[in-house]
N, C-alpha and C. Protein backbone atom coordinates (compact mmCIF):
# COMPACT_ATOMS: atom_id res chain seq x y z
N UNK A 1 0.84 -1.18 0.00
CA UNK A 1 0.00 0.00 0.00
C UNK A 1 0.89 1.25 0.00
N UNK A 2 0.67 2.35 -0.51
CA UNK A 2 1.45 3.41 -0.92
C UNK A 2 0.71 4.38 0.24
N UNK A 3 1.88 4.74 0.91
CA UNK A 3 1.60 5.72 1.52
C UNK A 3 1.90 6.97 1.54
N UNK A 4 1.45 8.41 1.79
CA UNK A 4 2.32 9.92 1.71
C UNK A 4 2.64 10.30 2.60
N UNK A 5 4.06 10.62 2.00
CA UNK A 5 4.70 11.23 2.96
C UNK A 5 5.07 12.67 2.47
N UNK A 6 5.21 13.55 3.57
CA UNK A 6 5.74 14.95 3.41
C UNK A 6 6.75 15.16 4.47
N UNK A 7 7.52 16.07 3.31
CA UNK A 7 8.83 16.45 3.27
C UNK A 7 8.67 17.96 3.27
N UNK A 8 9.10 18.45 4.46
CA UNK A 8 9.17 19.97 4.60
C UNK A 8 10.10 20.51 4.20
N UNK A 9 10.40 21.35 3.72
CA UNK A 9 11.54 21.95 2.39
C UNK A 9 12.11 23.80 3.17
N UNK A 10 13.25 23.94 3.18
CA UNK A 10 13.30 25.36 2.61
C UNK A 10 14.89 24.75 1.75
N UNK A 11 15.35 26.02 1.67
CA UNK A 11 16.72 25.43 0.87
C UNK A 11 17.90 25.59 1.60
N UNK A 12 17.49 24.72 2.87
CA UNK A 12 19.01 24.34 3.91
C UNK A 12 19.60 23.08 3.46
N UNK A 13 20.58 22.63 4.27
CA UNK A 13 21.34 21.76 3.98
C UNK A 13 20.44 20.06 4.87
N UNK A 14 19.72 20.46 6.27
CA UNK A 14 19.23 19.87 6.60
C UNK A 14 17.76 19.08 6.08
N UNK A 15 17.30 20.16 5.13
CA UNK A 15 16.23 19.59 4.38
C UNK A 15 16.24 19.22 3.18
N UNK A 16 17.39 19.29 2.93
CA UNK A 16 17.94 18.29 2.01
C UNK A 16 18.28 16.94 2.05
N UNK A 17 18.71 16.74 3.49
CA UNK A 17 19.07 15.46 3.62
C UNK A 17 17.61 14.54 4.50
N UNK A 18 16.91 15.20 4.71
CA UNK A 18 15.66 14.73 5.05
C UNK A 18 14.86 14.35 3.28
N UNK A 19 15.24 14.80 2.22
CA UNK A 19 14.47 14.55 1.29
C UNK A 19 15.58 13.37 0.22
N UNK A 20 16.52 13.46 0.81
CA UNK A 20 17.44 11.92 -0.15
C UNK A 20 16.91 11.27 0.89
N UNK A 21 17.12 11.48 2.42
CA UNK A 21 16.33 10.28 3.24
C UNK A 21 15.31 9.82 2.54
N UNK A 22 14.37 10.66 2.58
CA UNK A 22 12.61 9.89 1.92
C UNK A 22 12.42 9.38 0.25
N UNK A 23 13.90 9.77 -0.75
CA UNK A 23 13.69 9.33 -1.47
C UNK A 23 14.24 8.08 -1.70
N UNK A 24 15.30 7.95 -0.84
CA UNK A 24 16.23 6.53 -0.94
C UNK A 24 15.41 5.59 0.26
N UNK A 25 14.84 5.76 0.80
CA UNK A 25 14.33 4.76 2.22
C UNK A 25 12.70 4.29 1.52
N UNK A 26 12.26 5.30 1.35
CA UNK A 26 10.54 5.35 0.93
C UNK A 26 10.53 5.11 -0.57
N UNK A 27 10.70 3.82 -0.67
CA UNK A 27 10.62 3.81 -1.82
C UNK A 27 9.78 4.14 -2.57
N UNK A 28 8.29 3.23 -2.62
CA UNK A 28 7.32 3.03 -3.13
C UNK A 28 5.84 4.24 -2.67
N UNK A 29 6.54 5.25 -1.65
CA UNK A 29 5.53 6.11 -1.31
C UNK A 29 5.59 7.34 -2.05
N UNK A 30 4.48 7.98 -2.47
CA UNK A 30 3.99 9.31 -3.16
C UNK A 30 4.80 10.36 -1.72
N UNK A 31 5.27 11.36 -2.28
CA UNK A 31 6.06 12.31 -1.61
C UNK A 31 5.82 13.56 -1.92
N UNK A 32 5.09 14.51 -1.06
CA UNK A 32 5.22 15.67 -1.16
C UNK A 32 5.89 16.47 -0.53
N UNK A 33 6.85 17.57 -1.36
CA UNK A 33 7.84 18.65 -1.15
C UNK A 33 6.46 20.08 -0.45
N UNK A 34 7.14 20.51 0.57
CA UNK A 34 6.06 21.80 0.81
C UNK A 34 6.83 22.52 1.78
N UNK A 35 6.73 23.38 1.21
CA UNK A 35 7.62 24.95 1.51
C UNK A 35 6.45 26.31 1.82
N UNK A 36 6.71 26.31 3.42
CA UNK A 36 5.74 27.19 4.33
C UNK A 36 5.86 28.68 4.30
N UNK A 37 5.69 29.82 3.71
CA UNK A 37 6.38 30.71 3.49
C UNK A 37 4.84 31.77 4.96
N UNK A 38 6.21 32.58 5.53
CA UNK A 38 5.55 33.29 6.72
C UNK A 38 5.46 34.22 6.36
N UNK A 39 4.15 35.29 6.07
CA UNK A 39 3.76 36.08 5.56
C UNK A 39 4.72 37.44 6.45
N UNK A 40 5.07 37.13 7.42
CA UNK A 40 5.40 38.64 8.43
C UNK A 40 6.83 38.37 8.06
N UNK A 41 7.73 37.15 8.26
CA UNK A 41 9.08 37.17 7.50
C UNK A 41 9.87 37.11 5.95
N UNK A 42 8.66 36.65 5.77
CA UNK A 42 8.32 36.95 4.19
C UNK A 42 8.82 38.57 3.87
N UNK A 43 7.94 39.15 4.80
CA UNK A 43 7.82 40.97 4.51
C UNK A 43 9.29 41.57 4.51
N UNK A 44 9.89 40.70 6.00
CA UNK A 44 10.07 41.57 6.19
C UNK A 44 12.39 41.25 5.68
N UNK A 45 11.95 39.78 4.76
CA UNK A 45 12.98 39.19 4.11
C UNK A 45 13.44 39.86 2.88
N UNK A 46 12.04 40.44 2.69
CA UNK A 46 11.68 41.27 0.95
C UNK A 46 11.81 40.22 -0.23
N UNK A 47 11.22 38.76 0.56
CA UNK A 47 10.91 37.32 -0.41
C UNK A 47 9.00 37.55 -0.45
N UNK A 48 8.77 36.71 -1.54
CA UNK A 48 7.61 36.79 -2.11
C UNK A 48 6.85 35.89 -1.03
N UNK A 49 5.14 36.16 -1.18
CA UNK A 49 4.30 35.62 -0.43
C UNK A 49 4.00 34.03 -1.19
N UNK A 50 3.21 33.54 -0.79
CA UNK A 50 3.07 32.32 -1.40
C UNK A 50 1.91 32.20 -3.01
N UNK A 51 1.42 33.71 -2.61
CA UNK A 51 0.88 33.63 -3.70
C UNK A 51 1.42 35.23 -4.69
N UNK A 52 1.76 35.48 -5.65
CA UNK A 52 2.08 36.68 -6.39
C UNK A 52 1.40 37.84 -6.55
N UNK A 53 1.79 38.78 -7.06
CA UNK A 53 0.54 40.12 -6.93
C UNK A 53 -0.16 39.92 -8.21
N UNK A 54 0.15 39.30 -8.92
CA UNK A 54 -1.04 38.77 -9.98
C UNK A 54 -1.90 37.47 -9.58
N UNK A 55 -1.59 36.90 -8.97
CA UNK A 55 -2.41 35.72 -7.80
C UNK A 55 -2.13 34.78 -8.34
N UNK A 56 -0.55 34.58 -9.53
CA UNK A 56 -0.42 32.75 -9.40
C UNK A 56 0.68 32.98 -8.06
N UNK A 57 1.02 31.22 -8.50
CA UNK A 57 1.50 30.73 -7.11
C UNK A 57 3.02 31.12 -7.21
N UNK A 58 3.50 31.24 -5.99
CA UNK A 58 4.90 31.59 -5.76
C UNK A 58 5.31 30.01 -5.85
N UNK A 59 6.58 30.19 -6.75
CA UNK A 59 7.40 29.01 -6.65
C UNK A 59 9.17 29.01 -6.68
N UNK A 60 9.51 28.22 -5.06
CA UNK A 60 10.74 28.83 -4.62
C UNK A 60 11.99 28.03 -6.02
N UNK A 61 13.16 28.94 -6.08
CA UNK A 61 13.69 28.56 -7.45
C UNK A 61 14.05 27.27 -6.71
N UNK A 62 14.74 26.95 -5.23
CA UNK A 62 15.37 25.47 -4.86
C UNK A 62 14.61 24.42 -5.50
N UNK A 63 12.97 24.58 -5.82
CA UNK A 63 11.81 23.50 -5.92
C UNK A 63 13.09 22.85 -6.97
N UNK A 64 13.36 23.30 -8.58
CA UNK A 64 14.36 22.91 -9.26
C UNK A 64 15.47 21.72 -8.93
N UNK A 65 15.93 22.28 -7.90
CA UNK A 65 16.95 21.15 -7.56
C UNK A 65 16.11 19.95 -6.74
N UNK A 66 15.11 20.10 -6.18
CA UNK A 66 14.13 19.25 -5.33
C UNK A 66 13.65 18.29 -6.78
N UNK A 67 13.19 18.57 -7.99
CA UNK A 67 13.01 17.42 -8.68
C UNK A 67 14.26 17.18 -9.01
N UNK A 68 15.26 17.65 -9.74
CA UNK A 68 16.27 17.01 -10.06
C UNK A 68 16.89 16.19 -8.88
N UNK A 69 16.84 16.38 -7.54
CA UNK A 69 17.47 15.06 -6.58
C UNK A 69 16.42 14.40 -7.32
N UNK A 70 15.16 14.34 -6.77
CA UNK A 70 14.23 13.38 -7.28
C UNK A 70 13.83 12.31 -8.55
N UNK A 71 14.92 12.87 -9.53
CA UNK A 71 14.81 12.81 -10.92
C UNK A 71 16.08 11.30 -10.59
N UNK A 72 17.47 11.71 -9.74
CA UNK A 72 18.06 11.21 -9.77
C UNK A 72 18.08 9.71 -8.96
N UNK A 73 16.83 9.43 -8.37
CA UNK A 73 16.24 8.63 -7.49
C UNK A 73 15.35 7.92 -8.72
N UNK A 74 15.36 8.23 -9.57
CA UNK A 74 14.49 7.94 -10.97
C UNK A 74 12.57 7.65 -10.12
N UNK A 75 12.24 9.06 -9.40
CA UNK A 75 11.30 9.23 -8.81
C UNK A 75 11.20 10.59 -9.60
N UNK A 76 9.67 11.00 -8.69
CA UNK A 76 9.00 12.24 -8.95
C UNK A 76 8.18 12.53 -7.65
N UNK A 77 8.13 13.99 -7.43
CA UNK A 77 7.91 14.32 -6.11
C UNK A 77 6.94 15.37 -6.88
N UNK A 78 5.44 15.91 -5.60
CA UNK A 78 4.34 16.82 -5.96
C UNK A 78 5.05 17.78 -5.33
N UNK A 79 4.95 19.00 -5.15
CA UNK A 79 5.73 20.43 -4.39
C UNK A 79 4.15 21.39 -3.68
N UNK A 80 4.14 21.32 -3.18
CA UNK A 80 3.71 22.81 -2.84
C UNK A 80 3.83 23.76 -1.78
N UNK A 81 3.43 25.13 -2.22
CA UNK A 81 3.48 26.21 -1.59
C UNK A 81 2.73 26.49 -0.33
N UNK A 82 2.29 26.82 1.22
CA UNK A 82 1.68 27.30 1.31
C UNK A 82 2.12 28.76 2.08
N UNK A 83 1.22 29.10 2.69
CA UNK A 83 1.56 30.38 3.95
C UNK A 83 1.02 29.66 5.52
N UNK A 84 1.62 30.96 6.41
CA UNK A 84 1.44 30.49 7.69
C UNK A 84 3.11 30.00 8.56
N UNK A 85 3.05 30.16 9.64
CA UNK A 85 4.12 29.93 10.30
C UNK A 85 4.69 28.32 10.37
N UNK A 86 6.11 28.54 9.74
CA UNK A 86 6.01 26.66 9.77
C UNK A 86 5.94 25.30 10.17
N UNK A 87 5.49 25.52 11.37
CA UNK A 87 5.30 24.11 12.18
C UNK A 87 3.71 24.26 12.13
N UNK A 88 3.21 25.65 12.36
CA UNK A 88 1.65 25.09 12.12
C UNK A 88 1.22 24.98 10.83
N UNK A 89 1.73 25.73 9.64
CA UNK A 89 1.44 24.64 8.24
C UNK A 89 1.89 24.03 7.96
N UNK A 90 2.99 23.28 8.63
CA UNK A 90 3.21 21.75 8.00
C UNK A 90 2.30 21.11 8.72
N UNK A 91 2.05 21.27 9.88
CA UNK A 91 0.79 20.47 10.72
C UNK A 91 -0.26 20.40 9.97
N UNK A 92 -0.76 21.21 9.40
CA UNK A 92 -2.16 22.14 8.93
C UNK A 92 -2.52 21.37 7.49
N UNK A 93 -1.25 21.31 6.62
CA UNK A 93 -1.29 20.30 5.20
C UNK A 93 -1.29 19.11 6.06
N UNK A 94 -0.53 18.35 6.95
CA UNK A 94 -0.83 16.85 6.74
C UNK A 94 -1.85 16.59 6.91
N UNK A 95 -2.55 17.25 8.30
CA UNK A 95 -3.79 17.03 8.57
C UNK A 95 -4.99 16.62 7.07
N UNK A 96 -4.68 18.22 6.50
CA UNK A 96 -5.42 18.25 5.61
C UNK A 96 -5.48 17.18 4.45
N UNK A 97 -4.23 16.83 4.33
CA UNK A 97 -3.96 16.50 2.55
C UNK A 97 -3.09 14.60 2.82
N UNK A 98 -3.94 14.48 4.03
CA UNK A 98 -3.95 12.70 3.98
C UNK A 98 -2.43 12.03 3.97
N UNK A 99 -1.79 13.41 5.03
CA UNK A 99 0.01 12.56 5.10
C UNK A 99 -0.47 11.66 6.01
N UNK A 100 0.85 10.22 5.59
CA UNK A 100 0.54 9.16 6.45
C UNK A 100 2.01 9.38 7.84
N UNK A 101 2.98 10.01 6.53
CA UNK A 101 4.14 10.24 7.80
C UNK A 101 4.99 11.40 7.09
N UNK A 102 5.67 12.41 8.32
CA UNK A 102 6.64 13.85 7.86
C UNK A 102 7.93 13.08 8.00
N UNK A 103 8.67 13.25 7.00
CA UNK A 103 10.36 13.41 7.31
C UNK A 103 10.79 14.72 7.04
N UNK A 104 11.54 15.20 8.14
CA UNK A 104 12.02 16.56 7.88
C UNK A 104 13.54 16.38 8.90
N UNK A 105 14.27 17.66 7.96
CA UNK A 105 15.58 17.98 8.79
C UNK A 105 15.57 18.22 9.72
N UNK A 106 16.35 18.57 10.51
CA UNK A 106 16.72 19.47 11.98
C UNK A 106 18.45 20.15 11.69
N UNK A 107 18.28 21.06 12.20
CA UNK A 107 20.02 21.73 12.44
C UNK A 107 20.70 21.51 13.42
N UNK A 108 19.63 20.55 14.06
CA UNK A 108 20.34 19.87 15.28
C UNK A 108 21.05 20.84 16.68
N UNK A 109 20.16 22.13 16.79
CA UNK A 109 20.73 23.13 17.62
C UNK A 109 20.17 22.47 19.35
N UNK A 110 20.95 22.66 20.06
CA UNK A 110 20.91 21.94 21.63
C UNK A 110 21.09 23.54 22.17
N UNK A 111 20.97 23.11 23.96
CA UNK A 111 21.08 24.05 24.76
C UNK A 111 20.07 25.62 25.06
N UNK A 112 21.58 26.33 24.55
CA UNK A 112 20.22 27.72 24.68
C UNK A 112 19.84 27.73 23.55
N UNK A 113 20.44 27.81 22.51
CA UNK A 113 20.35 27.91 21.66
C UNK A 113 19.07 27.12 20.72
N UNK A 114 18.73 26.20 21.10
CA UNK A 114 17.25 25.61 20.49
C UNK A 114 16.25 26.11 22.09
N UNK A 115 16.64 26.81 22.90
CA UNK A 115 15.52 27.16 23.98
C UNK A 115 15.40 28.31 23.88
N UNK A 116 16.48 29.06 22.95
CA UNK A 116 15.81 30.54 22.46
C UNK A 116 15.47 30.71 21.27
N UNK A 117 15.89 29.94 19.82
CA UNK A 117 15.19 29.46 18.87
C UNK A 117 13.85 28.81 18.23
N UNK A 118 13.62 28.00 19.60
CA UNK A 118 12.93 26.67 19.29
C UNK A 118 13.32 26.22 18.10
N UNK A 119 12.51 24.84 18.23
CA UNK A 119 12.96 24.11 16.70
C UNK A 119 11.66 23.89 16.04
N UNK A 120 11.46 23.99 14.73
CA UNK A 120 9.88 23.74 14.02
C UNK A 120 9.90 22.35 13.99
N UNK A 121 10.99 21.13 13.45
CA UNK A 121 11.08 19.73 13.82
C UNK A 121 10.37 19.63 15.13
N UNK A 122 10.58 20.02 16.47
CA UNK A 122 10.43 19.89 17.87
C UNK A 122 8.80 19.80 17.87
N UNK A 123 8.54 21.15 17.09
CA UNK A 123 7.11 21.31 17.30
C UNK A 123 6.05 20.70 16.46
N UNK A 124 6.69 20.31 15.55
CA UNK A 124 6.08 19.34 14.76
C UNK A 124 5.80 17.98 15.19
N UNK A 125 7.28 17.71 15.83
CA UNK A 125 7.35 16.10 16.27
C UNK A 125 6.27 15.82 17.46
N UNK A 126 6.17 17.41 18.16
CA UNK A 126 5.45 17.14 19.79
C UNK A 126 3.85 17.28 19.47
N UNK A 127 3.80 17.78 18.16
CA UNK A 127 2.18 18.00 18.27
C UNK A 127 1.52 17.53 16.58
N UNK A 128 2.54 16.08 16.28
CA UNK A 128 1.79 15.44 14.79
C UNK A 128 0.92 14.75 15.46
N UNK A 129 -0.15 14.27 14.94
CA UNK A 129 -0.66 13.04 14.81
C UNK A 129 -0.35 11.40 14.30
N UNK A 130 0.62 11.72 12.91
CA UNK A 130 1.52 11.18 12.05
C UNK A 130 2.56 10.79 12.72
N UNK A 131 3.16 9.68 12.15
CA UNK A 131 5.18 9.76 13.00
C UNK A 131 5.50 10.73 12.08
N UNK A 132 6.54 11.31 12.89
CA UNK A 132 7.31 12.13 12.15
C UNK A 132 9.04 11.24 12.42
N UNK A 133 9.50 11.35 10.96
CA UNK A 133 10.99 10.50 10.79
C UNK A 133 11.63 12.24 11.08
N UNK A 134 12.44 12.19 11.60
CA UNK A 134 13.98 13.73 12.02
C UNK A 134 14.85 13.00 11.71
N UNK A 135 15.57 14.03 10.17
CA UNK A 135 16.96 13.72 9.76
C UNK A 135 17.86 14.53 10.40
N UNK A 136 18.74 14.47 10.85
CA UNK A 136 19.85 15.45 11.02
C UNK A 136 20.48 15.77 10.36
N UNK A 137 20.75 17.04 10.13
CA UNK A 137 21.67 17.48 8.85
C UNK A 137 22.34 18.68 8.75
N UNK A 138 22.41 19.02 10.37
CA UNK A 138 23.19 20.18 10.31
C UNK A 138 24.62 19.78 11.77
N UNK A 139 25.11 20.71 12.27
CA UNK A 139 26.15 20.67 13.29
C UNK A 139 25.66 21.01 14.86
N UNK A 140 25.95 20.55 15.33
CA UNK A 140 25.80 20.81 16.80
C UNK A 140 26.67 22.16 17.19
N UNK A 141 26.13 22.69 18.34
CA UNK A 141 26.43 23.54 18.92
C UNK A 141 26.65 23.67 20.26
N UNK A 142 27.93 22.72 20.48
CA UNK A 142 27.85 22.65 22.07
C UNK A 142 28.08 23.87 23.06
């Protein structure tokens, strides 16, 4: 049985390796790429909203390299856009759009430093419904 999984995206190094994870492990499952764009850091990044001032959809240029890994997995991955802060729309799509499980990166920050950050992995992992798989893919910070 084929199950979906989503893969939370921006264009770090950690969510990258959360998405060769899900393409080399998951084999046989439908995979969606989705990239949460926050309307207030959005603003204030001077990056586009999720949707354009002509009202198609914003599409981040990384999506590009997201099929080509995918291409190279001799797979194909769905992408989408939404808005909203990103642990509550990645919550917000699985709910919605019938994920069976999230794999996503982490930067792997400890100490104060993820207790004055927080982590969106953290908050995802503490409040899915879904398992959520956490790749690591960044450096510690002792």
């Amino acid at each position: 049985m084929t199950r979906h999984l989503l893969v939370p995206m921006d264009d770090s190094e950690p969510a990258r390796a959360a998405l060769e994870h899900a393409l080399s492990i998951f084999l046989d499952d439908e995979i969606t790429v989705l990239h949460a764009v926050d309307e207030l850091e959005a603003g204030y990044a001077g990056e586009p909203s999720a949707t354009t001032a002509t009202g198609d959809e914003f599409e981040p240029e990384f999506f590009a390299a997201v099929r080509s890994m995918a291409a190279e997995y001799d797979r194909s991955v769905e992408t989408a856009v939404v808005e909203g802060t990103s642990a509550a729309a990645i919550l917000e799509f699985a709910r919605e759009g019938g994920v069976d499980q999230i794999v996503m990166g982490s930067e792997g920050r400890s100490g104060v430093s993820r207790m004055l950050l927080g982590s969106i992995a953290e908050g995802v992992a503490r409040r899915s419904t879904v398992p959520v798989t956490v790749v690591p893919g960044g450096e510690t910070d002792e």
